[in-house]
N, C-alpha and C. Protein backbone atom coordinates (compact mmCIF):
# COMPACT_ATOMS: atom_id res chain seq x y z
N UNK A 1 0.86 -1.17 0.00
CA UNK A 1 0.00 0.00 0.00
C UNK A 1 0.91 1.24 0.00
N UNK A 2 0.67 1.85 -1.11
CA UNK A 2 1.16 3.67 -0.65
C UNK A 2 0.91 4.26 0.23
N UNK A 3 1.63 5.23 0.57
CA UNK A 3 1.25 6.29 0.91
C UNK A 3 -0.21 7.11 0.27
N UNK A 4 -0.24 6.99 -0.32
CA UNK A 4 -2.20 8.10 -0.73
C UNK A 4 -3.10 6.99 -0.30
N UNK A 5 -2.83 5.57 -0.36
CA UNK A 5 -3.41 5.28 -0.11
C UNK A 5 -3.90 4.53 1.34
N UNK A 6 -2.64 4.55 2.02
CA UNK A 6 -2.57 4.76 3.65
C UNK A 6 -3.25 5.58 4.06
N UNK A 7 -3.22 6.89 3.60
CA UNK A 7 -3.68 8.33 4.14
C UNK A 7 -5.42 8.24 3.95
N UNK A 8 -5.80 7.97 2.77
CA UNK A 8 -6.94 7.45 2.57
C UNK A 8 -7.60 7.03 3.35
N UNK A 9 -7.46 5.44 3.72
CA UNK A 9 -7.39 4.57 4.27
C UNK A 9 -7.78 5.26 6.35
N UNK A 10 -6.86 5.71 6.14
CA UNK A 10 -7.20 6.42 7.48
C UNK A 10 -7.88 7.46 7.80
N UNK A 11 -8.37 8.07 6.70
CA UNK A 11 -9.12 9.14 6.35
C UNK A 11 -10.76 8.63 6.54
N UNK A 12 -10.33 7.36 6.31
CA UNK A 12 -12.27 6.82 6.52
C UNK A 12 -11.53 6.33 7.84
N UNK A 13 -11.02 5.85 8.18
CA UNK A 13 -11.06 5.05 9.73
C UNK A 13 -11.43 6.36 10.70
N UNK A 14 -11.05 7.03 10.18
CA UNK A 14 -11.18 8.56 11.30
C UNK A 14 -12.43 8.68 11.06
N UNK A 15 -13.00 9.05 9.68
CA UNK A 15 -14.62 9.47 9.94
C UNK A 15 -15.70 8.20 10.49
N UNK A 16 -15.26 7.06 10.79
CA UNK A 16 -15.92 5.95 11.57
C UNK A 16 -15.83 5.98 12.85
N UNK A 17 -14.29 6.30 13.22
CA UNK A 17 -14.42 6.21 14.48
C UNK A 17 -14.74 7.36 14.99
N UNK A 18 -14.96 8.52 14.37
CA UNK A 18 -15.24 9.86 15.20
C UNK A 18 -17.18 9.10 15.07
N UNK A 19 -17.66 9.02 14.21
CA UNK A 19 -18.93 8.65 14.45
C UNK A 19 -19.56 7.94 15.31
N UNK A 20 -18.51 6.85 15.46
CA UNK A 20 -18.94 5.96 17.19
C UNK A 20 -18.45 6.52 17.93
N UNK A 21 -17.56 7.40 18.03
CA UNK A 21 -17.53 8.08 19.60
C UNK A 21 -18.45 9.18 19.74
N UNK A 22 -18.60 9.71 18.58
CA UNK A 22 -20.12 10.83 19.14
C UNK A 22 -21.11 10.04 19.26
N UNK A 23 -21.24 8.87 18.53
CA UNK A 23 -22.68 8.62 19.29
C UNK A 23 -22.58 8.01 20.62
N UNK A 24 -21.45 7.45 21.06
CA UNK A 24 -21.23 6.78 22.19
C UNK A 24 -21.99 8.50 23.25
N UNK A 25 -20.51 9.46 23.03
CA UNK A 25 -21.11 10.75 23.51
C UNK A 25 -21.95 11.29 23.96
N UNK A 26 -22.84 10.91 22.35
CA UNK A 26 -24.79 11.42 22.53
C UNK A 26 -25.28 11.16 24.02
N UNK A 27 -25.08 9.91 24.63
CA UNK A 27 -25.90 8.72 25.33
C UNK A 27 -25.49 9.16 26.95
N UNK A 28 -23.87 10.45 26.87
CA UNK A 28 -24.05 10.41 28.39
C UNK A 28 -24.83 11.98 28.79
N UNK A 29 -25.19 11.91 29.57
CA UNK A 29 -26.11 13.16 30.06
C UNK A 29 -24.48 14.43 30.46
N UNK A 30 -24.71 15.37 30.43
CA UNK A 30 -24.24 16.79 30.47
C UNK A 30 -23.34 16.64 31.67
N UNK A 31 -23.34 16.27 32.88
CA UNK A 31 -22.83 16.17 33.69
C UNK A 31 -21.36 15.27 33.67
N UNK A 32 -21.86 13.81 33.12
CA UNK A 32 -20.86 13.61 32.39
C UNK A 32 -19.66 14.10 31.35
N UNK A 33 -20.60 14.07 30.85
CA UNK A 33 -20.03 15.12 29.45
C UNK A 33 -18.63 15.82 29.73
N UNK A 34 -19.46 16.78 30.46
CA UNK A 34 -18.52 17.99 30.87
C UNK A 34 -17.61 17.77 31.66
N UNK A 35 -17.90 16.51 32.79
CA UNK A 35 -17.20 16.65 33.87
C UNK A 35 -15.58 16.64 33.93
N UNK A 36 -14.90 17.54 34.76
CA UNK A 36 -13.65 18.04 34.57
C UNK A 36 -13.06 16.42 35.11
N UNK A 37 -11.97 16.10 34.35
CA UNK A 37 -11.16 15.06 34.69
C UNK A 37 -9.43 15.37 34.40
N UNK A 38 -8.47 14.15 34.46
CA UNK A 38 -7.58 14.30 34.93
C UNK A 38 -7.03 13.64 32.99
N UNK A 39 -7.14 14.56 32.10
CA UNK A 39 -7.06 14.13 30.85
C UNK A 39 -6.69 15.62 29.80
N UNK A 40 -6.03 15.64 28.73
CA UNK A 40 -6.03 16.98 27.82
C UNK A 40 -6.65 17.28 27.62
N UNK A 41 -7.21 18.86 27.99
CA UNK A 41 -7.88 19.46 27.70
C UNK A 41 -9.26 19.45 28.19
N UNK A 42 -8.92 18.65 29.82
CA UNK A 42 -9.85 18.77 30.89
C UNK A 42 -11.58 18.47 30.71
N UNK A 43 -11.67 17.88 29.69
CA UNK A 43 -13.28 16.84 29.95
C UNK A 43 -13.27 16.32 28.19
N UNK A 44 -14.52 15.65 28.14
CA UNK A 44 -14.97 15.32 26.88
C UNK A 44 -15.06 16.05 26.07
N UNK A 45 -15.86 16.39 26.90
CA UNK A 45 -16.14 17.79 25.68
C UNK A 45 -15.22 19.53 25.09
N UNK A 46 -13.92 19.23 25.98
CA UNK A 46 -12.67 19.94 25.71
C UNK A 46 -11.53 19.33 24.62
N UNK A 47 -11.66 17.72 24.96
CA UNK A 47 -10.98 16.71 24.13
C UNK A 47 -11.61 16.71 22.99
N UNK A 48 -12.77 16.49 22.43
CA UNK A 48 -13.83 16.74 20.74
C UNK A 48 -13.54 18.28 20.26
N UNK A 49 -13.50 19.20 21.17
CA UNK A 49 -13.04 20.37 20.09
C UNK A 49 -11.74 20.87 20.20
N UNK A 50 -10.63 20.25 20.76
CA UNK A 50 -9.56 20.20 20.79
C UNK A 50 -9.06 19.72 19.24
N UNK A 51 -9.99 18.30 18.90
CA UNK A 51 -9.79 17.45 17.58
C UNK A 51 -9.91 18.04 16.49
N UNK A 52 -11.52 18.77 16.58
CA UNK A 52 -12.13 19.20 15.69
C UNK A 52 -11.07 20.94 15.35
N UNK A 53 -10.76 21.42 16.36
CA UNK A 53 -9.78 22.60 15.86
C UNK A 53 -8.53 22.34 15.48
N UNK A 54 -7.54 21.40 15.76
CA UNK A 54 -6.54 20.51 15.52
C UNK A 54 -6.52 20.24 13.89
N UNK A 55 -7.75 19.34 13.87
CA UNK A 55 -8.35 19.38 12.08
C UNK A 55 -8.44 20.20 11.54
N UNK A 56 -9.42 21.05 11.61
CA UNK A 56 -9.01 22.57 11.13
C UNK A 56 -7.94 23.03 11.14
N UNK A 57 -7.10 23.20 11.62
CA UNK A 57 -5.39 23.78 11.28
C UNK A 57 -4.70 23.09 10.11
N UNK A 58 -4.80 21.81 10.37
CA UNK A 58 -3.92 21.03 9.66
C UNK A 58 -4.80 20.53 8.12
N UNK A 59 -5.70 20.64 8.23
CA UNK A 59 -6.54 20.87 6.79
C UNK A 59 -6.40 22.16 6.14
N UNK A 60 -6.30 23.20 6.85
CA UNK A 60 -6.22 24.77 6.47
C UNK A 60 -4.55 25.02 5.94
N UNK A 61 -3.32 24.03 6.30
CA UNK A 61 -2.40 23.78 6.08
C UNK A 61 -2.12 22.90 4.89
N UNK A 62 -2.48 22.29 4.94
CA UNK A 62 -2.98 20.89 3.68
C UNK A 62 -3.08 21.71 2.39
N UNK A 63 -4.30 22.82 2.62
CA UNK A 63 -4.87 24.10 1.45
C UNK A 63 -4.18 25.19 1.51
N UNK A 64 -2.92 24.95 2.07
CA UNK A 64 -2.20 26.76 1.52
C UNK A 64 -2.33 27.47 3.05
N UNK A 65 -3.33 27.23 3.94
CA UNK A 65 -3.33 28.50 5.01
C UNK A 65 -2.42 28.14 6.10
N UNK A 66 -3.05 28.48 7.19
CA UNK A 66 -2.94 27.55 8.73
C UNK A 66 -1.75 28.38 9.20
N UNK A 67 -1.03 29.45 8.24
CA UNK A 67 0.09 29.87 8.79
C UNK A 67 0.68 29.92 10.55
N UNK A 68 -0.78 30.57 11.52
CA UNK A 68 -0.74 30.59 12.74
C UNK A 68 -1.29 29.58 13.36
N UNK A 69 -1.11 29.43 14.63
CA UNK A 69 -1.50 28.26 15.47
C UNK A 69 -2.35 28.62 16.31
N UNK A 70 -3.80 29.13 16.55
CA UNK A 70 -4.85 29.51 17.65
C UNK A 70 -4.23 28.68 19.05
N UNK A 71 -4.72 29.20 20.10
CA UNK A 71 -4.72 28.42 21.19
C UNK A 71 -5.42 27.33 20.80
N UNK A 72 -5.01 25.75 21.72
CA UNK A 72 -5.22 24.83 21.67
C UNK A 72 -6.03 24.38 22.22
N UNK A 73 -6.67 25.17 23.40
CA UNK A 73 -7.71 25.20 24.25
C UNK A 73 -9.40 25.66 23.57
N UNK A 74 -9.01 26.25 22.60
CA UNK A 74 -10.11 26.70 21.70
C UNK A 74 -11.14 26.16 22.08
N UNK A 75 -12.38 26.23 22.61
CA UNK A 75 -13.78 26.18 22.42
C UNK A 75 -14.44 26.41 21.03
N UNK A 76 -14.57 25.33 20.31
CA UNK A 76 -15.17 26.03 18.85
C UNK A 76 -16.93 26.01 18.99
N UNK A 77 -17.25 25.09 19.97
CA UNK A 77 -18.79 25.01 20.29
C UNK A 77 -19.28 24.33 21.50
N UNK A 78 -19.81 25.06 21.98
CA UNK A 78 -19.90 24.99 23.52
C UNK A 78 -21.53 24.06 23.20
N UNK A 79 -22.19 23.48 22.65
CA UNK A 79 -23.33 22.76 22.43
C UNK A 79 -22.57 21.58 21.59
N UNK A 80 -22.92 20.73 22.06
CA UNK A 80 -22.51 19.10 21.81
C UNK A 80 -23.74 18.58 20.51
N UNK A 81 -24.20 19.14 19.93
CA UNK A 81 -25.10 18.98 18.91
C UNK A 81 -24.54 19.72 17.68
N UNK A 82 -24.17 21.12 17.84
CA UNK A 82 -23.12 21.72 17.02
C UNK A 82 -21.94 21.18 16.81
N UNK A 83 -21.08 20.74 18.02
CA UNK A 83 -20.19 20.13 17.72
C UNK A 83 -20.11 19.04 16.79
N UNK A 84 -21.08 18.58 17.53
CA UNK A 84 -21.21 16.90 16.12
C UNK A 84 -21.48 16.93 14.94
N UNK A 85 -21.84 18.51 14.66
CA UNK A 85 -22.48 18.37 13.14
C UNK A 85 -20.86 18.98 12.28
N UNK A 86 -20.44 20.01 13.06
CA UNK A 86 -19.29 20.48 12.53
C UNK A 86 -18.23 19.27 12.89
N UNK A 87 -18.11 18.43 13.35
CA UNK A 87 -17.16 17.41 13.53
C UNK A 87 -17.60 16.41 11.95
N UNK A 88 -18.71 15.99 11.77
CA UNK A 88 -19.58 15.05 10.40
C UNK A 88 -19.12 16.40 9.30
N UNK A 89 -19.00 17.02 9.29
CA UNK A 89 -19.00 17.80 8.06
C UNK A 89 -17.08 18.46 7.71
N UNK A 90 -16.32 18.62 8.99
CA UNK A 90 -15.38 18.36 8.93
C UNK A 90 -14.51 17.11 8.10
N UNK A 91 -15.14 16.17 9.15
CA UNK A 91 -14.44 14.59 8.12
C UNK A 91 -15.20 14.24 6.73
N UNK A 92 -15.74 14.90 6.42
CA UNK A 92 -16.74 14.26 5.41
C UNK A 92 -15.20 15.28 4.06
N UNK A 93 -14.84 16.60 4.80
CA UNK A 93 -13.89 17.29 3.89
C UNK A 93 -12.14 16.08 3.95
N UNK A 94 -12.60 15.81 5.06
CA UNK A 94 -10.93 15.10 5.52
C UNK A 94 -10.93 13.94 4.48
N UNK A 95 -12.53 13.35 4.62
CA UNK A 95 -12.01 12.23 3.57
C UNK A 95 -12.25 12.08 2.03
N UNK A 96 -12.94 13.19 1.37
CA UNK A 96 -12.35 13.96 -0.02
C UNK A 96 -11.51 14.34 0.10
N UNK A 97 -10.70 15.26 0.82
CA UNK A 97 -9.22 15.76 0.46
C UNK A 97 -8.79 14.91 -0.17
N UNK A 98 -8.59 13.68 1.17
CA UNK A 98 -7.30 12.82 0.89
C UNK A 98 -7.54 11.61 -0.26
N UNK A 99 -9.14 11.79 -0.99
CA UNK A 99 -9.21 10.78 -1.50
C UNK A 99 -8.60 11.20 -3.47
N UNK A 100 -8.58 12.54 -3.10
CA UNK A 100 -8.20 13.31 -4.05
C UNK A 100 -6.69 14.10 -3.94
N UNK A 101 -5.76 13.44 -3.36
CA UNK A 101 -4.53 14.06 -2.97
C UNK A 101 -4.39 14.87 -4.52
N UNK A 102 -3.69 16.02 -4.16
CA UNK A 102 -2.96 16.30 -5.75
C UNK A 102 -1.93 15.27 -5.88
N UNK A 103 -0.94 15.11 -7.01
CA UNK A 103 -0.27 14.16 -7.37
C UNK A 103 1.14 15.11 -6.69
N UNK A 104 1.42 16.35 -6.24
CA UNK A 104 2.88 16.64 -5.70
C UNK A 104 2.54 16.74 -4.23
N UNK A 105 1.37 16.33 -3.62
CA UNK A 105 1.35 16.58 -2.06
C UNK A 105 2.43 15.95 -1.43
N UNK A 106 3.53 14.51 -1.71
CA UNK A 106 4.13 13.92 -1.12
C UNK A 106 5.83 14.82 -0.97
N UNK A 107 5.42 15.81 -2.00
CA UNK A 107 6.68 16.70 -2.18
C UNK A 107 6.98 17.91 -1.51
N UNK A 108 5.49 18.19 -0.99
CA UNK A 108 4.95 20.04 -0.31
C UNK A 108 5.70 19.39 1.09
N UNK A 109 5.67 21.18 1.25
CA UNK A 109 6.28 21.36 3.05
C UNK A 109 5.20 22.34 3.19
N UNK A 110 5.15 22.21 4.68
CA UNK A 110 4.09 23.06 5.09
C UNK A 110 4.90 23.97 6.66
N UNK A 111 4.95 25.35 6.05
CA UNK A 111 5.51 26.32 7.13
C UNK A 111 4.47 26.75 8.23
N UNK A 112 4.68 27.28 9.34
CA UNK A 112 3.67 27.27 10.14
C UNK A 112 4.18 27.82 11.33
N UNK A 113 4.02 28.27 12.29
CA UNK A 113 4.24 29.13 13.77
C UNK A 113 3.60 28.31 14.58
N UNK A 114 4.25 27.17 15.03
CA UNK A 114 3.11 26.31 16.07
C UNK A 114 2.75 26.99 17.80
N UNK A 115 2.06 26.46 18.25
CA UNK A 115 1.44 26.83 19.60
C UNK A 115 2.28 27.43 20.23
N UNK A 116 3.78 27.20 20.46
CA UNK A 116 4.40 27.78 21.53
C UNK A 116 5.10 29.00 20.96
N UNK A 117 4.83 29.65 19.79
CA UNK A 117 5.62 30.42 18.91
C UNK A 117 7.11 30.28 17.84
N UNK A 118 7.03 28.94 17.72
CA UNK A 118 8.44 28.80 17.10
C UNK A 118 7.86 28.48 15.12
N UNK A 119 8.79 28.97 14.71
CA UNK A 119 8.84 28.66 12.99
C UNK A 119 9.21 26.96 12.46
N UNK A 120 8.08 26.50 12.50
CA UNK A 120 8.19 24.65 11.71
C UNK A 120 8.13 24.88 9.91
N UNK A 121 8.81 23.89 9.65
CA UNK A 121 8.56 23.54 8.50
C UNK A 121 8.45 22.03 8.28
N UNK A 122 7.39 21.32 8.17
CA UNK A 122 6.70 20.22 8.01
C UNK A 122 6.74 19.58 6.55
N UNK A 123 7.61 18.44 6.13
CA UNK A 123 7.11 17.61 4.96
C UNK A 123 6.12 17.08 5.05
N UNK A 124 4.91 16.80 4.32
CA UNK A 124 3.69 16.42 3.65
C UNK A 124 3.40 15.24 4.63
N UNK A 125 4.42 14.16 4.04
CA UNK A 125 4.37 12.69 4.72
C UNK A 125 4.19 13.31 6.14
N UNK A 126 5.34 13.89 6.86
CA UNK A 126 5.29 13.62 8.22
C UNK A 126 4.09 14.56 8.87
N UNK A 127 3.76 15.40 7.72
CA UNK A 127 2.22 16.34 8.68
C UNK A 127 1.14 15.66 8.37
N UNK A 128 1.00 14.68 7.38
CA UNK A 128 -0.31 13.78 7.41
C UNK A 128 -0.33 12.31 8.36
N UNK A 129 0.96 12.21 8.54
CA UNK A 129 1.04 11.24 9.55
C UNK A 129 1.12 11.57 10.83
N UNK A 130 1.50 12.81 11.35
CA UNK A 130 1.03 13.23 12.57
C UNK A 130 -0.43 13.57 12.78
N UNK A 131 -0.71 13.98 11.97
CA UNK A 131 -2.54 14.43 11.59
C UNK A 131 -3.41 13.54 11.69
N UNK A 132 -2.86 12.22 11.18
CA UNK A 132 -4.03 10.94 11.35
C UNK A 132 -3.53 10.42 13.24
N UNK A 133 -2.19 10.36 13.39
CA UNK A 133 -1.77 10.03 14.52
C UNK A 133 -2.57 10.79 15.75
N UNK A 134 -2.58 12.21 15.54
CA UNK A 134 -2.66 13.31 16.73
C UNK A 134 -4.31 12.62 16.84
N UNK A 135 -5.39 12.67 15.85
CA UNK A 135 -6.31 12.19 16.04
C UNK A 135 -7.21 11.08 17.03
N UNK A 136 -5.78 9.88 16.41
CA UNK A 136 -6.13 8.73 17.36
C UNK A 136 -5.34 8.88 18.79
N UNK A 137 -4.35 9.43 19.28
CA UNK A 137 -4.02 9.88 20.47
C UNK A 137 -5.48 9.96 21.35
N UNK A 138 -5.63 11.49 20.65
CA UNK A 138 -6.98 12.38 21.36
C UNK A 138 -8.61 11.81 21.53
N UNK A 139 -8.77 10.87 20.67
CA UNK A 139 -9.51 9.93 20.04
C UNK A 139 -9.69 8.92 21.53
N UNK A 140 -8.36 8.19 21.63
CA UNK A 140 -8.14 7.26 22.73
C UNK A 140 -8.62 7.62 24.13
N UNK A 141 -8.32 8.85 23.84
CA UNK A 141 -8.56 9.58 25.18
C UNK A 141 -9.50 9.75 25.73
N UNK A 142 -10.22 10.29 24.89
CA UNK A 142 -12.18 10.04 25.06
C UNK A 142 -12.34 8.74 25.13
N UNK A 143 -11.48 7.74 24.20
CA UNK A 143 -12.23 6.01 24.78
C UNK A 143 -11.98 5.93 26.21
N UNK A 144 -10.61 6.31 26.86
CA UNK A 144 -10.55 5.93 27.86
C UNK A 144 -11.55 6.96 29.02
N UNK A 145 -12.09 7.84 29.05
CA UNK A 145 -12.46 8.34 29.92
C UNK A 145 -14.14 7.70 29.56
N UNK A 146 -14.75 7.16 28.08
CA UNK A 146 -15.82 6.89 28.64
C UNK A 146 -16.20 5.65 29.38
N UNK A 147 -14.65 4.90 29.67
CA UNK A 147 -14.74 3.47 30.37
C UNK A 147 -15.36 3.61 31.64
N UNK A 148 -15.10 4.91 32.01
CA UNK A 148 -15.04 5.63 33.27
C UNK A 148 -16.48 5.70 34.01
N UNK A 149 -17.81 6.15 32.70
CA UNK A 149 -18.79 6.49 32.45
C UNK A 149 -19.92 5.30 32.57
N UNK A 150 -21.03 5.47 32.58
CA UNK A 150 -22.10 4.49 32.54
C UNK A 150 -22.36 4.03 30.72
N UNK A 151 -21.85 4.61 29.86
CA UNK A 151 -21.88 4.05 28.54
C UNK A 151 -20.57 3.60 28.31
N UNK A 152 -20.20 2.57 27.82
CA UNK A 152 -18.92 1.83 27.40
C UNK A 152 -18.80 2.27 25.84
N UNK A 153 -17.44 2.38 26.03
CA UNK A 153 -16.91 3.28 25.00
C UNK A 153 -16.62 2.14 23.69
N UNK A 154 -16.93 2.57 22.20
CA UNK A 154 -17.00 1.98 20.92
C UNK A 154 -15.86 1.24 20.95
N UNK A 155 -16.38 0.43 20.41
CA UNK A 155 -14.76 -0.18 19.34
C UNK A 155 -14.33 0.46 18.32
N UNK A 156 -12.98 0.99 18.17
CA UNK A 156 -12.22 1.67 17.49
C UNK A 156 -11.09 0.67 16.71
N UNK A 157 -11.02 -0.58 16.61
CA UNK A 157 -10.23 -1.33 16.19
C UNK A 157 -9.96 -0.94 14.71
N UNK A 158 -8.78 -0.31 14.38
CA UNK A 158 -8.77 -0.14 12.69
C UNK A 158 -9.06 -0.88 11.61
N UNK A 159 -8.63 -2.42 11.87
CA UNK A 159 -9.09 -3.73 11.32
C UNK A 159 -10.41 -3.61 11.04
N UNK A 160 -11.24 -3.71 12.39
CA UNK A 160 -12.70 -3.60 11.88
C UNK A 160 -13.17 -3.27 11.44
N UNK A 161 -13.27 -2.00 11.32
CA UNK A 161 -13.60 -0.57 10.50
C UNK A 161 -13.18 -0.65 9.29
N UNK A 162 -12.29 -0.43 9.03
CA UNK A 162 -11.79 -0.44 7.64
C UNK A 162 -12.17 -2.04 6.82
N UNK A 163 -12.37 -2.75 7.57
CA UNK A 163 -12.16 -4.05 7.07
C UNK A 163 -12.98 -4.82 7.61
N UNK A 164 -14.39 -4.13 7.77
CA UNK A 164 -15.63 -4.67 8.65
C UNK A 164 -15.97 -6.33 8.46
């Protein structure tokens, strides 16, 4: 397997597994939800738009922009119904992009001012492989805190998914 088509490949595993974890999500009441824990970006619902702005950078980078790095803490939607729709409509772009790479993306660098103020310059390969990576990190993270919870958290197995 290539590379485009690795990237691909993980491009739907991401929009599957973000879909079972919001709906896992849906199912816990607000209290949950929110509740502050001992995890990045301090609850569930800090960890989903942590992702969802994360994506946005590095898609906005992908297309030419992203030059600056917003805080990482970003709140992009404080309603868990918004979130989910801009999270489904997000990946729905993540996985056209990549299903349509241009043919020199494996060649682009991508310049950028990350979070703490310093000047990166990123090859293609290694910013789409941190990009699918950073995902499932943050991804995990929510699995593990909804173990925590009265709803048991999805199966995320890549095998499965991809290879139901």
């Amino acid at each position: 397997m290539d590379l485009f088509a690795h990237f691909q490949m993980l491009a739907q595993y991401n929009r599957v597994a973000n879909e079972r974890t919001y709906e896992c999500c849906s199912q816990l009441g607000a209290v949950e939800y929110l509740k502050q824990r001992q995890a990045s970006f301090g609850s569930i619902h800090g960890l989903l738009n942590h992702l969802l702005l994360a994506d946005q950078i590095w898609m906005a980078r992908f297309e030419g922009g992203g030059k600056e790095t917003p805080p990482l803490n970003t709140i992009l939607f404080h309603d868990f119904q918004d979130l989910r729709a801009a999270r489904a409509k997000e990946d729905a772009g993540i996985e056209e992009y990549f299903k349509h790479l241009p043919a020199d993306f494996m060649s682009r660098s991508f310049q950028y001012i990350n979070a703490q103020g310093r000047r990166i310059v990123e090859t293609a390969p290694i910013a789409a492989a941190h990009f699918f990576n950073h995902q499932t990190h943050h991804r995990g993270q929510v699995h593990a805190i909804l173990s925590q919870t009265p709803v048991p958290p999805p199966s995320l197995d890549l095998h499965r998914i991809v290879n139901p």
